[in-house]
C-alpha atoms as a PDB file:
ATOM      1  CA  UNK A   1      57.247   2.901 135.128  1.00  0.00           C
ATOM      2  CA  UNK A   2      59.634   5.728 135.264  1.00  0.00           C
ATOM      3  CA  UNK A   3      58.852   9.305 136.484  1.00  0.00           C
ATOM      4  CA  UNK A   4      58.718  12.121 134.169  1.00  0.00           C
ATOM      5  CA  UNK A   5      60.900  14.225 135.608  1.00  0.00           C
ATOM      6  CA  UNK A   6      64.146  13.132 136.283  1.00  0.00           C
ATOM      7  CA  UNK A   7      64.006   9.270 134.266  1.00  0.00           C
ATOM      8  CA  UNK A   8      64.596   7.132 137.915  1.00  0.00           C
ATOM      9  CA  UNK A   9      62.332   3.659 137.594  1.00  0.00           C
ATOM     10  CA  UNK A  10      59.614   3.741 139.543  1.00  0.00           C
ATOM     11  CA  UNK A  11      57.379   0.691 141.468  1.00  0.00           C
ATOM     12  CA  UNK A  12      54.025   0.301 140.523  1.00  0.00           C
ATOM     13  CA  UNK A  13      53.065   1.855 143.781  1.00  0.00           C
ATOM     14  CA  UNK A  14      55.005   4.816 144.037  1.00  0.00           C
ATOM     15  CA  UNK A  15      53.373   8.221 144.086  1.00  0.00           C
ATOM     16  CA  UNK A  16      55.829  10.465 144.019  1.00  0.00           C
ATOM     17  CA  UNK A  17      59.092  10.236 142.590  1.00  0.00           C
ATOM     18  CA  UNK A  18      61.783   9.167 145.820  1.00  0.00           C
ATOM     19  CA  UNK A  19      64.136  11.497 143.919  1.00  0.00           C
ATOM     20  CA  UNK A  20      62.783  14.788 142.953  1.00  0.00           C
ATOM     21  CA  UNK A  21      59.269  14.135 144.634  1.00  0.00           C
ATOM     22  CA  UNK A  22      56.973  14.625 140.991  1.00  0.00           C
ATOM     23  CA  UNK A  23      54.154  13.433 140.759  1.00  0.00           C
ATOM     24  CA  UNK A  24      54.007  10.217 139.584  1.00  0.00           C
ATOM     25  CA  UNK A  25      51.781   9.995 135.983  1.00  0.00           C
ATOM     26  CA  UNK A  26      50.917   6.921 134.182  1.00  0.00           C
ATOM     27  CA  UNK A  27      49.112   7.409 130.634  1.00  0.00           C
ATOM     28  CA  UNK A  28      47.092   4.048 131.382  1.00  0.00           C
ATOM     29  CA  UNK A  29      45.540   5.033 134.778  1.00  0.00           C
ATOM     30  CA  UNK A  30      42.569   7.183 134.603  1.00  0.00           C
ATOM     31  CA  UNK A  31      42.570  11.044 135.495  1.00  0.00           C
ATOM     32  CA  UNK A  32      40.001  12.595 137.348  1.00  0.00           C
ATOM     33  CA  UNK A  33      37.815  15.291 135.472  1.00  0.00           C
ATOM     34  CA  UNK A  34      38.744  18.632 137.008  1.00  0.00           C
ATOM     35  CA  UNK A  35      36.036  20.814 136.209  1.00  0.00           C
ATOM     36  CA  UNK A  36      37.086  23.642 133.413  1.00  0.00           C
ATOM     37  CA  UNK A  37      38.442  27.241 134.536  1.00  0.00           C
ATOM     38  CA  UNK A  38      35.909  28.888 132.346  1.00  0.00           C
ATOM     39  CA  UNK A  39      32.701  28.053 130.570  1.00  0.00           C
ATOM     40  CA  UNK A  40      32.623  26.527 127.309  1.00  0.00           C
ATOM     41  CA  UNK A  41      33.301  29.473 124.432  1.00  0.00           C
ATOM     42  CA  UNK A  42      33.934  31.860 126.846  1.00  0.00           C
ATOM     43  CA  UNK A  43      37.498  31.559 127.259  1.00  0.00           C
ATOM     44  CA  UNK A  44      39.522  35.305 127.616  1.00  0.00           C
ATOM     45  CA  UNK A  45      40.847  36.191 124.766  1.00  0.00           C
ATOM     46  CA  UNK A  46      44.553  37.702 124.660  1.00  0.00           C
ATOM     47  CA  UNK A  47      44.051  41.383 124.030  1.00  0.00           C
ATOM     48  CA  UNK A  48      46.125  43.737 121.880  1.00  0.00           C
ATOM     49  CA  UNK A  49      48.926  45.726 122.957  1.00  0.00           C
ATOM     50  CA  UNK A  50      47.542  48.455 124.312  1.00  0.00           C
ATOM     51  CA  UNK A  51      48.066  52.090 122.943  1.00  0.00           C
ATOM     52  CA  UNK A  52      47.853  53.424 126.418  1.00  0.00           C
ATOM     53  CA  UNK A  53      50.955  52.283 126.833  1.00  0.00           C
ATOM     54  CA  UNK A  54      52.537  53.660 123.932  1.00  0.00           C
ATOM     55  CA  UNK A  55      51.399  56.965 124.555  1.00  0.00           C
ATOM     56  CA  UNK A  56      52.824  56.414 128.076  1.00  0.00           C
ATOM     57  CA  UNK A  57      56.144  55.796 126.589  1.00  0.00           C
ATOM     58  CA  UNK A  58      56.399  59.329 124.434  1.00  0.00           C
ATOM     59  CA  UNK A  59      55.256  61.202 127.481  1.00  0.00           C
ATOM     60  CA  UNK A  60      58.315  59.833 129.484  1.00  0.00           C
ATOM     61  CA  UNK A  61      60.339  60.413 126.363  1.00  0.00           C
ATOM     62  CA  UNK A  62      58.766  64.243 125.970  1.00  0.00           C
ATOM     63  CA  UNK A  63      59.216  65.220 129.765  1.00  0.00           C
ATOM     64  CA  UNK A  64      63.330  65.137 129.534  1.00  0.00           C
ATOM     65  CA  UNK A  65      63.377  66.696 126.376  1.00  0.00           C
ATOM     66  CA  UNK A  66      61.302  69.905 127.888  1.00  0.00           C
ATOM     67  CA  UNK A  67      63.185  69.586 131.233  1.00  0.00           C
ATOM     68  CA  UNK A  68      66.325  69.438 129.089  1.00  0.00           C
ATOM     69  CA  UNK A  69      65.374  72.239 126.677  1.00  0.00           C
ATOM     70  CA  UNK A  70      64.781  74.808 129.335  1.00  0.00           C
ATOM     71  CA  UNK A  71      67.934  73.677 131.646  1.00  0.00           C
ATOM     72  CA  UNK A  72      70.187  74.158 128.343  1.00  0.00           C
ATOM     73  CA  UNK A  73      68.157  77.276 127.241  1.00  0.00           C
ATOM     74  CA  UNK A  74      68.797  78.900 130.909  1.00  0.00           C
ATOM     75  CA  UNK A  75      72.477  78.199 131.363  1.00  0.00           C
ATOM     76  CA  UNK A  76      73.617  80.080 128.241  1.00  0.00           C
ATOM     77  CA  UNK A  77      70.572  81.668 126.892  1.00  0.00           C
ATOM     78  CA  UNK A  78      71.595  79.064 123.526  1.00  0.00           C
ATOM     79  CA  UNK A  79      71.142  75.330 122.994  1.00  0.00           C
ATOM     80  CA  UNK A  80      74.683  74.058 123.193  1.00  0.00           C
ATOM     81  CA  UNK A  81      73.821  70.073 124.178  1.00  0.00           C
ATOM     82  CA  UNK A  82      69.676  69.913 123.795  1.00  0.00           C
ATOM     83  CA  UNK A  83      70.641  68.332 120.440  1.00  0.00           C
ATOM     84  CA  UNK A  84      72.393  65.616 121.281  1.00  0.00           C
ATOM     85  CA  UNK A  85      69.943  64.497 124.203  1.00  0.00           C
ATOM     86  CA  UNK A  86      66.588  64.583 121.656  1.00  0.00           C
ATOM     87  CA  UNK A  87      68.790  62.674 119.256  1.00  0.00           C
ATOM     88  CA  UNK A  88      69.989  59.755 122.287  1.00  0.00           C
ATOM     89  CA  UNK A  89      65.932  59.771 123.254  1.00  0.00           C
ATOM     90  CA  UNK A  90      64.472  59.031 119.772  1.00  0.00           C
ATOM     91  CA  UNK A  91      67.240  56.591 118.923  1.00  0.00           C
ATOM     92  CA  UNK A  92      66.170  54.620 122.025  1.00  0.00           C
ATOM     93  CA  UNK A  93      62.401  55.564 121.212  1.00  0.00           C
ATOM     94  CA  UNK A  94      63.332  53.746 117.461  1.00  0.00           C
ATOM     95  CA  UNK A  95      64.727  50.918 118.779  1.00  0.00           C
ATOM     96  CA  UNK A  96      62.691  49.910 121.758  1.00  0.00           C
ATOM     97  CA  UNK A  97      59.308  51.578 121.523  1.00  0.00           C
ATOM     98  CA  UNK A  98      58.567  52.131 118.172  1.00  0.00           C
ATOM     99  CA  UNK A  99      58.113  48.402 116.984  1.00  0.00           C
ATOM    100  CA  UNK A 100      55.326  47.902 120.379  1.00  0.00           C
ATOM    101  CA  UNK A 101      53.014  50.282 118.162  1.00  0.00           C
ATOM    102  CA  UNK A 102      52.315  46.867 115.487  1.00  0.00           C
ATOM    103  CA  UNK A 103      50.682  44.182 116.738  1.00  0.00           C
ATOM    104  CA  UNK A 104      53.079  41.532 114.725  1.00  0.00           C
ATOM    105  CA  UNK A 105      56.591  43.949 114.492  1.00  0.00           C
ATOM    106  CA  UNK A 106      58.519  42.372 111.596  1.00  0.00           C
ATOM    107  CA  UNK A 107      62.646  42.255 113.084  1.00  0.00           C
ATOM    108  CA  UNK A 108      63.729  42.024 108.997  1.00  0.00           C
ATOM    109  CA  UNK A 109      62.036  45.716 109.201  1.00  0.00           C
ATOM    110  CA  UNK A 110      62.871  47.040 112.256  1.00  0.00           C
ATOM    111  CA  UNK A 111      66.522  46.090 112.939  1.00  0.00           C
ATOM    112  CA  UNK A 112      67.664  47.907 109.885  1.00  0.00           C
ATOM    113  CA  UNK A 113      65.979  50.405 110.949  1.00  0.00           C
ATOM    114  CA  UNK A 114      67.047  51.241 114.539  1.00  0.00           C
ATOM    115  CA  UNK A 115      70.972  51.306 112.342  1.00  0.00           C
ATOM    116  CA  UNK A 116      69.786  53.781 110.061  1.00  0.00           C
ATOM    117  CA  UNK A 117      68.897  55.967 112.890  1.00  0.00           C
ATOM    118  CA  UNK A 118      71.590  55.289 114.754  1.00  0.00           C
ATOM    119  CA  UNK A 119      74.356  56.010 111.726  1.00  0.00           C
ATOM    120  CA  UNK A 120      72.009  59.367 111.480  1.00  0.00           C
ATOM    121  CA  UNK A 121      72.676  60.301 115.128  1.00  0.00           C
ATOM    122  CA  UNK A 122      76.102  59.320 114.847  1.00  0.00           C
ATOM    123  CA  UNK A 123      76.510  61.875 111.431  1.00  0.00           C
ATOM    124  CA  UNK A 124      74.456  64.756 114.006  1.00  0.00           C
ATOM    125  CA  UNK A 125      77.147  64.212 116.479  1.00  0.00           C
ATOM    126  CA  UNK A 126      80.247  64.747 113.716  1.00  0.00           C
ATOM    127  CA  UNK A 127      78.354  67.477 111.853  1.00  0.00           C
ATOM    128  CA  UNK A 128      77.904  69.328 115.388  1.00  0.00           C
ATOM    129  CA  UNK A 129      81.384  68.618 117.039  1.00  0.00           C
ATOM    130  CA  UNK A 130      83.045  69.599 113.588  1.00  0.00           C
ATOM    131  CA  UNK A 131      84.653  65.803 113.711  1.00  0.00           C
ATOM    132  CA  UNK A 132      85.696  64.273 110.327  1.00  0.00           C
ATOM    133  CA  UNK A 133      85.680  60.316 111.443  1.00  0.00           C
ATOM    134  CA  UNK A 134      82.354  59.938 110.357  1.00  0.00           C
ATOM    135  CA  UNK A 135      82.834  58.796 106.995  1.00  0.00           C
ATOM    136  CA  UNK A 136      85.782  57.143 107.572  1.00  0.00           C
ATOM    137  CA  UNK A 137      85.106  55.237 110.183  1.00  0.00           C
ATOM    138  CA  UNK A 138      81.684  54.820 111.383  1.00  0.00           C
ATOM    139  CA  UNK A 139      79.584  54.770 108.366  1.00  0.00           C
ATOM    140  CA  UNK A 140      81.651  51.618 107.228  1.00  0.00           C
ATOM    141  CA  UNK A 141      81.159  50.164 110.412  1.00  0.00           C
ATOM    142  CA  UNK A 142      77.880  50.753 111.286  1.00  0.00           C
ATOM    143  CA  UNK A 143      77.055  49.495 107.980  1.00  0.00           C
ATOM    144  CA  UNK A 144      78.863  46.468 107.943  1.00  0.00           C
ATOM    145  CA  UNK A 145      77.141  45.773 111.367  1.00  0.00           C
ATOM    146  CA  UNK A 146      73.828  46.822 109.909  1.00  0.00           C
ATOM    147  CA  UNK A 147      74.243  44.359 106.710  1.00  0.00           C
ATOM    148  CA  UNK A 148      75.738  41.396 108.942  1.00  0.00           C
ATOM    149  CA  UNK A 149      72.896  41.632 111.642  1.00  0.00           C
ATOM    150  CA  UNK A 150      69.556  42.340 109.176  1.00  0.00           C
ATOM    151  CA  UNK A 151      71.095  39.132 106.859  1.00  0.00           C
ATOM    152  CA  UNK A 152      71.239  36.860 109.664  1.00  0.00           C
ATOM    153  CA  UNK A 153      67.701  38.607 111.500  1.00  0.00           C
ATOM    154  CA  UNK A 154      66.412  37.803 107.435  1.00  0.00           C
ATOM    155  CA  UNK A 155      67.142  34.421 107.081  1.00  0.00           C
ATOM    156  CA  UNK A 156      66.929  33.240 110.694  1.00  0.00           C
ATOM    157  CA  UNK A 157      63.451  34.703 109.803  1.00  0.00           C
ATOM    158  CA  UNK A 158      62.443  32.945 106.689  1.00  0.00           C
ATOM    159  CA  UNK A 159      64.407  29.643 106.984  1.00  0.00           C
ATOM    160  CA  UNK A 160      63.046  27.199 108.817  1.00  0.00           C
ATOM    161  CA  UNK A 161      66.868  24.986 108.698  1.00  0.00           C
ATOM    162  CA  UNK A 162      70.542  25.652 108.051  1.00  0.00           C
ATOM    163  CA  UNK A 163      70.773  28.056 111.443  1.00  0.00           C
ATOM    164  CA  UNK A 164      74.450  26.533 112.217  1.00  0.00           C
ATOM    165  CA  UNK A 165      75.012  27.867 109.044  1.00  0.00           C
ATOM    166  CA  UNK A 166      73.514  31.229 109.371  1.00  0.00           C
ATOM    167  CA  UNK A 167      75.445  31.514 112.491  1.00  0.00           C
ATOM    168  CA  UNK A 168      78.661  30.172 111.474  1.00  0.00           C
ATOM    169  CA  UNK A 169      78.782  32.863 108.653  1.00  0.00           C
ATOM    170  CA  UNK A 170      77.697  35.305 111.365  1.00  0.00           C
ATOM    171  CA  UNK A 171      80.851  34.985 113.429  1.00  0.00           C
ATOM    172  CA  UNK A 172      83.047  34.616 110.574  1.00  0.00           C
ATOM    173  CA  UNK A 173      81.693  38.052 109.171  1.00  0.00           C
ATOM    174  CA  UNK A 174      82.325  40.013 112.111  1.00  0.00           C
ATOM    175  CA  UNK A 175      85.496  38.194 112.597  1.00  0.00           C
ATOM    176  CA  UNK A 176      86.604  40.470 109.190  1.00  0.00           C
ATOM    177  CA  UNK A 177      85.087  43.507 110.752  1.00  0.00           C
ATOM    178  CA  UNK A 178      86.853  43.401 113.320  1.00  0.00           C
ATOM    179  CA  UNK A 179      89.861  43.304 111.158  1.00  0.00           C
ATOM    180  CA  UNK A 180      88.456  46.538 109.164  1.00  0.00           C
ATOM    181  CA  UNK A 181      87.550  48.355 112.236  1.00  0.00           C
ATOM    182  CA  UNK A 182      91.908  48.363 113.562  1.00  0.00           C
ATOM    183  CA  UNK A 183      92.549  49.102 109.371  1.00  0.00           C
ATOM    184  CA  UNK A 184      90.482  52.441 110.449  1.00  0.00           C
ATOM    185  CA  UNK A 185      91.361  53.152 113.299  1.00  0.00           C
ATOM    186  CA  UNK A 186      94.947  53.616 111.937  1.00  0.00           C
ATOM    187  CA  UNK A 187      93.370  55.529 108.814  1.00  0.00           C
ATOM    188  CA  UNK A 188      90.987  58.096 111.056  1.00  0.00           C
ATOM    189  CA  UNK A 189      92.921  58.384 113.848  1.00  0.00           C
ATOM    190  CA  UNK A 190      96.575  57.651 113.214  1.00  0.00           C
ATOM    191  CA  UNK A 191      96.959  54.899 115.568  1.00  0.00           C
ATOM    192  CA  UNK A 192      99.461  52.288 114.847  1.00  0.00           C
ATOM    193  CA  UNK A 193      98.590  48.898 113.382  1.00  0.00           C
ATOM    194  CA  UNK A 194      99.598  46.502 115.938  1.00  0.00           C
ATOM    195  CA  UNK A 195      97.678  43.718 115.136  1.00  0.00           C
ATOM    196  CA  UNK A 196      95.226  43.189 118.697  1.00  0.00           C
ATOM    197  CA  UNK A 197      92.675  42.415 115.569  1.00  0.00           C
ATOM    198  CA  UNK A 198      94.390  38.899 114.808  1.00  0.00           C
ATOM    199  CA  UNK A 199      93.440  37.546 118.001  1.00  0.00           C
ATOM    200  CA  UNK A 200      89.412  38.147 118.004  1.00  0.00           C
ATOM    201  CA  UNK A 201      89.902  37.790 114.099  1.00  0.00           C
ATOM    202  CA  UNK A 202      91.073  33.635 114.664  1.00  0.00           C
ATOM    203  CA  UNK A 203      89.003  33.293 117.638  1.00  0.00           C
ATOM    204  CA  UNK A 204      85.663  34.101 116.239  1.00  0.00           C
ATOM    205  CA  UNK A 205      86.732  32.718 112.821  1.00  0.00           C
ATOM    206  CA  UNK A 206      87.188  28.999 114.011  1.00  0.00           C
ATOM    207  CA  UNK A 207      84.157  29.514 116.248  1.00  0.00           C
ATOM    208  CA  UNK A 208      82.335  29.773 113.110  1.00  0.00           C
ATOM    209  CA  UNK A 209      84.256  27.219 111.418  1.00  0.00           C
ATOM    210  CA  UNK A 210      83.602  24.908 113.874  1.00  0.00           C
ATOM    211  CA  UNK A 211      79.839  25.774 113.359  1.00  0.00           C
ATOM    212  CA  UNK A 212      79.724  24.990 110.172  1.00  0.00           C
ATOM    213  CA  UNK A 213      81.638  21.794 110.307  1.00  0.00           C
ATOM    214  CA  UNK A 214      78.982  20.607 112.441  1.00  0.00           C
ATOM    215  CA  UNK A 215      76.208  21.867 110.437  1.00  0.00           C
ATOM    216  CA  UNK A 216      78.045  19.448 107.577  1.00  0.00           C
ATOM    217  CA  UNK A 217      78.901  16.539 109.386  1.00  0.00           C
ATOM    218  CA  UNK A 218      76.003  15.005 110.977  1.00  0.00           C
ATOM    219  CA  UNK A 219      77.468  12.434 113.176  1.00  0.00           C
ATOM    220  CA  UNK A 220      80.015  15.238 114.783  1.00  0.00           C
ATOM    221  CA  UNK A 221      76.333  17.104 115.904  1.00  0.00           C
ATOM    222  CA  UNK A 222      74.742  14.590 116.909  1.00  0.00           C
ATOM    223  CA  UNK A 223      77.829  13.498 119.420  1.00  0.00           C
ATOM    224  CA  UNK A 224      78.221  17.102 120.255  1.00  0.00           C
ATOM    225  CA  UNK A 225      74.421  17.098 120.874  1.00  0.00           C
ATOM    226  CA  UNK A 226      74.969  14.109 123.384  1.00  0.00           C
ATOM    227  CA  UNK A 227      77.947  15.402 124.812  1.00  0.00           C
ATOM    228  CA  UNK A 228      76.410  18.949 126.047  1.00  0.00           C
ATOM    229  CA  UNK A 229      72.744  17.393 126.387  1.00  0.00           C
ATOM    230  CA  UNK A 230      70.812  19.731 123.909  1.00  0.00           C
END
């Protein structure tokens, strides 16, 4: 007999483990009948997400937009910054709160959108500040973040196999962004190439690499498997 816990044998007599003190359990002896928490077909049922809740949420979200719209409305008699705070509220009402309104929120649906409205408050902040890196910088990276996240959110999703794959791909794809991302920053901003990218670029590429050479060779996973015990 061996305990359940931890593996150590166990004598026939033991009742608790000596080592980590479980219970000792034995699918041969008998268990006594405990008598049931509820009665038969009455059992609480899990209830819905509440909408109280969600109405909660966009009543903390409205009160700093009014305390913010009158603070900016009294210092200048204009709204200089009121903009950008409405814009930083419902971005983080898109991405966190909205999907708690559906009882089973689809992540294929919602992660590509909390990047569209995130690229849109990033194009509010250019338009308003009069920048010009918008197009050539964030929208290509936002984008490619947007496209490498949803794919992987997709198919971890609707594929019940291949994730070493999925993820192997992951880190190789945003091993090339990062790449693109010091390309434009030389582009936007005029900063010199220096090549910091090369360093995150191999790192993150042989990660994945190594990912997918385990996901092909199945002996190599199953001794990595045995070697960090999952």
């Amino acid at each position: 007999m061996f305990c359940i816990n931890c593996g150590v044998k166990l004598a026939d007599t033991e009742k608790t483990c000596p080592l980590c003190n479980t219970a000792v359990y034995h699918p041969d002896l008998k268990q006594n009948e405990a008598r049931p928490l509820y009665p038969t077909g009455k059992i609480p049922k899990t209830k819905a997400k509440s909408k109280a809740f969600n109405g909660a949420v966009i009543i903390l979200v409205l009160i700093p937009m009014l305390v913010c719209f009158l603070c900016d409305l009294q210092t200048d008699g204009v709204l200089n910054w009121f903009g950008f705070v409405v814009g930083g509220l419902l971005l983080g009402y898109i991405m966190f709160a909205l999907p708690f309104w559906f009882k089973n929120p689809n992540p294929v649906i919602f992660v590509p959108c909390a990047f569209v409205a995130a690229i849109v408050y990033l194009l509010y902040i250019n338009l308003v500040t009069g920048g010009d890196w918008f197009l050539s910088f964030v929208f290509p990276i936002a984008g490619g973040c947007c496209v490498i996240v949803s794919t992987v959110v997709t198919l971890l999703r609707y594929l019940k196999k291949g994730k070493l794959y999925i993820f192997g791909g992951m880190f190789i794809a945003f091993a090339g962004l990062i790449l693109l991302i010091e390309f434009l920053l030389d582009i936007t901003f005029g900063l010199s190439f220096v090549g910091w990218s090369v360093y995150p670029l191999a790192v993150l590429s042989l990660f994945g690499g190594m990912l997918i050479y385990l996901a092909i060779n199945h002996s190599a996973r199953e001794m990595m498997e045995r070697k960090l015990f999952f």
